[in-house]
Protein backbone atom coordinates (compact mmCIF):
# COMPACT_ATOMS: atom_id res chain seq x y z
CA UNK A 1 48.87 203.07 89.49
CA UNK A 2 49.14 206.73 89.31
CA UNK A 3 51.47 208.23 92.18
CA UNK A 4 49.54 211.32 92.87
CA UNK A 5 46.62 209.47 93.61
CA UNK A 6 44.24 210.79 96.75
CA UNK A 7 43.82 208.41 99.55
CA UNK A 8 39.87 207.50 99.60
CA UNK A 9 38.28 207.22 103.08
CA UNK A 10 36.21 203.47 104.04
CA UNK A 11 32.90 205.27 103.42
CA UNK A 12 34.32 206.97 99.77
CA UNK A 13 34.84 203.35 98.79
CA UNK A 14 31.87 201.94 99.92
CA UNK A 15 29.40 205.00 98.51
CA UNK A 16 31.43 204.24 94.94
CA UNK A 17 29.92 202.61 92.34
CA UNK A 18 30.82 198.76 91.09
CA UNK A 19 32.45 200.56 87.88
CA UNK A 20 35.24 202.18 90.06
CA UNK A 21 36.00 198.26 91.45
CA UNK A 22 39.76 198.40 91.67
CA UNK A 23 40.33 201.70 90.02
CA UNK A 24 43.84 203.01 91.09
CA UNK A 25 41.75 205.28 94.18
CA UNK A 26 40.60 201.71 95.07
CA UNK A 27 44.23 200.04 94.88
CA UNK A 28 45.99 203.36 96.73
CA UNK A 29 43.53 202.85 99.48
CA UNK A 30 44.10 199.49 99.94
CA UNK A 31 47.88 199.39 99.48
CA UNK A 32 48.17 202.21 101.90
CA UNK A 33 45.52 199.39 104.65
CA UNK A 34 48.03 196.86 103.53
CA UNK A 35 51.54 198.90 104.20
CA UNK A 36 50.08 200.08 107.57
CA UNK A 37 48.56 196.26 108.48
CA UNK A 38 52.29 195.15 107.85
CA UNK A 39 53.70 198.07 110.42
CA UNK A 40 51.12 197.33 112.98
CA UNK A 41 51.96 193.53 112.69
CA UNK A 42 55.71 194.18 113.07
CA UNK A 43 55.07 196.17 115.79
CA UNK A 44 53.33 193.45 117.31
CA UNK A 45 55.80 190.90 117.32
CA UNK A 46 58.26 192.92 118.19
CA UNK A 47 56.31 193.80 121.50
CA UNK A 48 55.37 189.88 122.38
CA UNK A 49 59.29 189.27 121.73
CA UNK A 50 59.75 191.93 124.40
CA UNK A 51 57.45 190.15 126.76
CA UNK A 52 58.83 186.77 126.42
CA UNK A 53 62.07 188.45 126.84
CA UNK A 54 61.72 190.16 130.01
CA UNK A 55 63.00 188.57 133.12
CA UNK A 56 60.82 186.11 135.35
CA UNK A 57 62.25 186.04 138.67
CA UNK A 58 58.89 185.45 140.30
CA UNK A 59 59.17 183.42 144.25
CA UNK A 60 55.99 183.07 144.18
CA UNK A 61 54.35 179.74 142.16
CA UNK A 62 51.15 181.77 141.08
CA UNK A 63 52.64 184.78 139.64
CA UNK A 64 55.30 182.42 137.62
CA UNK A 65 52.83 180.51 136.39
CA UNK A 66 51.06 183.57 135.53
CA UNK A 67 54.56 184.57 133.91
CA UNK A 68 54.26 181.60 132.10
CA UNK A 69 50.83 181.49 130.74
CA UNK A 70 51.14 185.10 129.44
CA UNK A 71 54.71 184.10 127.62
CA UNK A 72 52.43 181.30 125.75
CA UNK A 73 50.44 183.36 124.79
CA UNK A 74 52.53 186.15 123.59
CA UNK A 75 54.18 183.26 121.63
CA UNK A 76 50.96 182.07 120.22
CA UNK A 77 50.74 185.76 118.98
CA UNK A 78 53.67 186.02 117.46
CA UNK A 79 53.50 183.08 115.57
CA UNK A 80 49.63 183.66 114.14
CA UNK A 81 51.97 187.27 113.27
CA UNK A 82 54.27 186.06 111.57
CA UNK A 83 52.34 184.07 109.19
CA UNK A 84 50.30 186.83 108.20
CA UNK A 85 52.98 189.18 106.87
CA UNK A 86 53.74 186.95 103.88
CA UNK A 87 49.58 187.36 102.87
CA UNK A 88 50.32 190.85 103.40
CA UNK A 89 53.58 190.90 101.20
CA UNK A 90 51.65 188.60 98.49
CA UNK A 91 48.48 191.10 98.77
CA UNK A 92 50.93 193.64 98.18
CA UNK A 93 52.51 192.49 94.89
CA UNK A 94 48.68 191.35 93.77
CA UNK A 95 48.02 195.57 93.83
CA UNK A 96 51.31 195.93 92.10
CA UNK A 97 50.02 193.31 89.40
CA UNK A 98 46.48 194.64 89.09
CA UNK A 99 44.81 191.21 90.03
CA UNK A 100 44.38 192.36 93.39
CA UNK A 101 40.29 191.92 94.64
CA UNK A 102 39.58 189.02 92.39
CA UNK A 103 39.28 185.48 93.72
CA UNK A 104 42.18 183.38 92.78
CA UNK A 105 39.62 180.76 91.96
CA UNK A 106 36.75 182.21 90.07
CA UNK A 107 38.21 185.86 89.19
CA UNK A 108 35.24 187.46 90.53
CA UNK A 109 35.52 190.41 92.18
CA UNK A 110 35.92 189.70 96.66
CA UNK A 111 33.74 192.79 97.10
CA UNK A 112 34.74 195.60 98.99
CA UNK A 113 33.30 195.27 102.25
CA UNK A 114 34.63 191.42 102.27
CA UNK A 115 38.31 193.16 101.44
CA UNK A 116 37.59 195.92 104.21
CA UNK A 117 37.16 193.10 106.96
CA UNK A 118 40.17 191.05 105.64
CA UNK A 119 42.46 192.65 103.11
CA UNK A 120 44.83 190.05 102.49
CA UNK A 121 41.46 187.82 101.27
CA UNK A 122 42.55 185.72 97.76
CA UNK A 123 39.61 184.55 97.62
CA UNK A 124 35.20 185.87 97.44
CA UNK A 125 33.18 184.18 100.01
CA UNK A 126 31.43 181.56 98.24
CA UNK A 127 34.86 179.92 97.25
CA UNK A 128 36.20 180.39 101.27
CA UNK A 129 33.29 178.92 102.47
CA UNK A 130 33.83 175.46 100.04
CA UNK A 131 37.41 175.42 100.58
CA UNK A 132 36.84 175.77 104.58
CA UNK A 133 34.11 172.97 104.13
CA UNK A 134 36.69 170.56 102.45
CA UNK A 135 39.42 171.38 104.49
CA UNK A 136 37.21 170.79 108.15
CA UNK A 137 36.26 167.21 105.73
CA UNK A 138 39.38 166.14 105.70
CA UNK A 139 41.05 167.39 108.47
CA UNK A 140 39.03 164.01 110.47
């Protein structure tokens, strides 16, 4: 991937044509969506840490509850966080590698818009779609 390459904007990509599909402007944009996905997450778990953290000296049963319900949560967030940083790591090395925006399955392209929504998608959405199908099969 060439280093001097010039950030494209979300409506640059999506005006481009299917021949530029993963061109390095394509891969800069959405390494530099992936690096600043990874901040934002850190950033995220560091702040629900901080909330679980914080003292709950509460005398009151409502607002300890309330405590208590909002350290859940911020739990809840933090793990759904912290699994999503190693998609964003694997993403990551998939742009170093070149395969990244092909479906691990078929290796047909995810599309652009599909990648905009989610970037750390491994797979186009025919393929989700079957292996969300199987998965809510036998998950009963």
């Amino acid at each position: 991937m060439n280093t001097k390459t010039k950030i494209l904007t979300e409506e640059e990509i999506l005006k481009q044509p299917e021949s530029k599909y993963m061109d390095d402007d394509q891969l800069a944009f959405f390494k530099q969506r992936l690096i600043d996905l990874h901040d934002s997450t850190l950033e995220r778990i560091k702040s629900a840490k901080e909330q679980m953290v914080s003292p709950m000296d509460f005398s009151d049963p409502s607002d300890r509850a309330t405590c208590e319900e909002q350290s859940a949560l911020a739990l809840r967030i933090v793990d759904r966080e912290q699994k999503l940083l190693p998609k964003i790591k694997l993403s990551l090395e998939r742009i170093r590698l070149e395969t990244y925006g092909y479906c691990l399955q078929t290796g047909e392209p995810i599309g652009i818009p599909r990648l905009l929504i989610r970037p750390t998608a491994e797979y186009c959405a025919d393929v989700k779609a079957i292996l969300e199908m199987k998965e809510t099969q036998f998950k009963d």
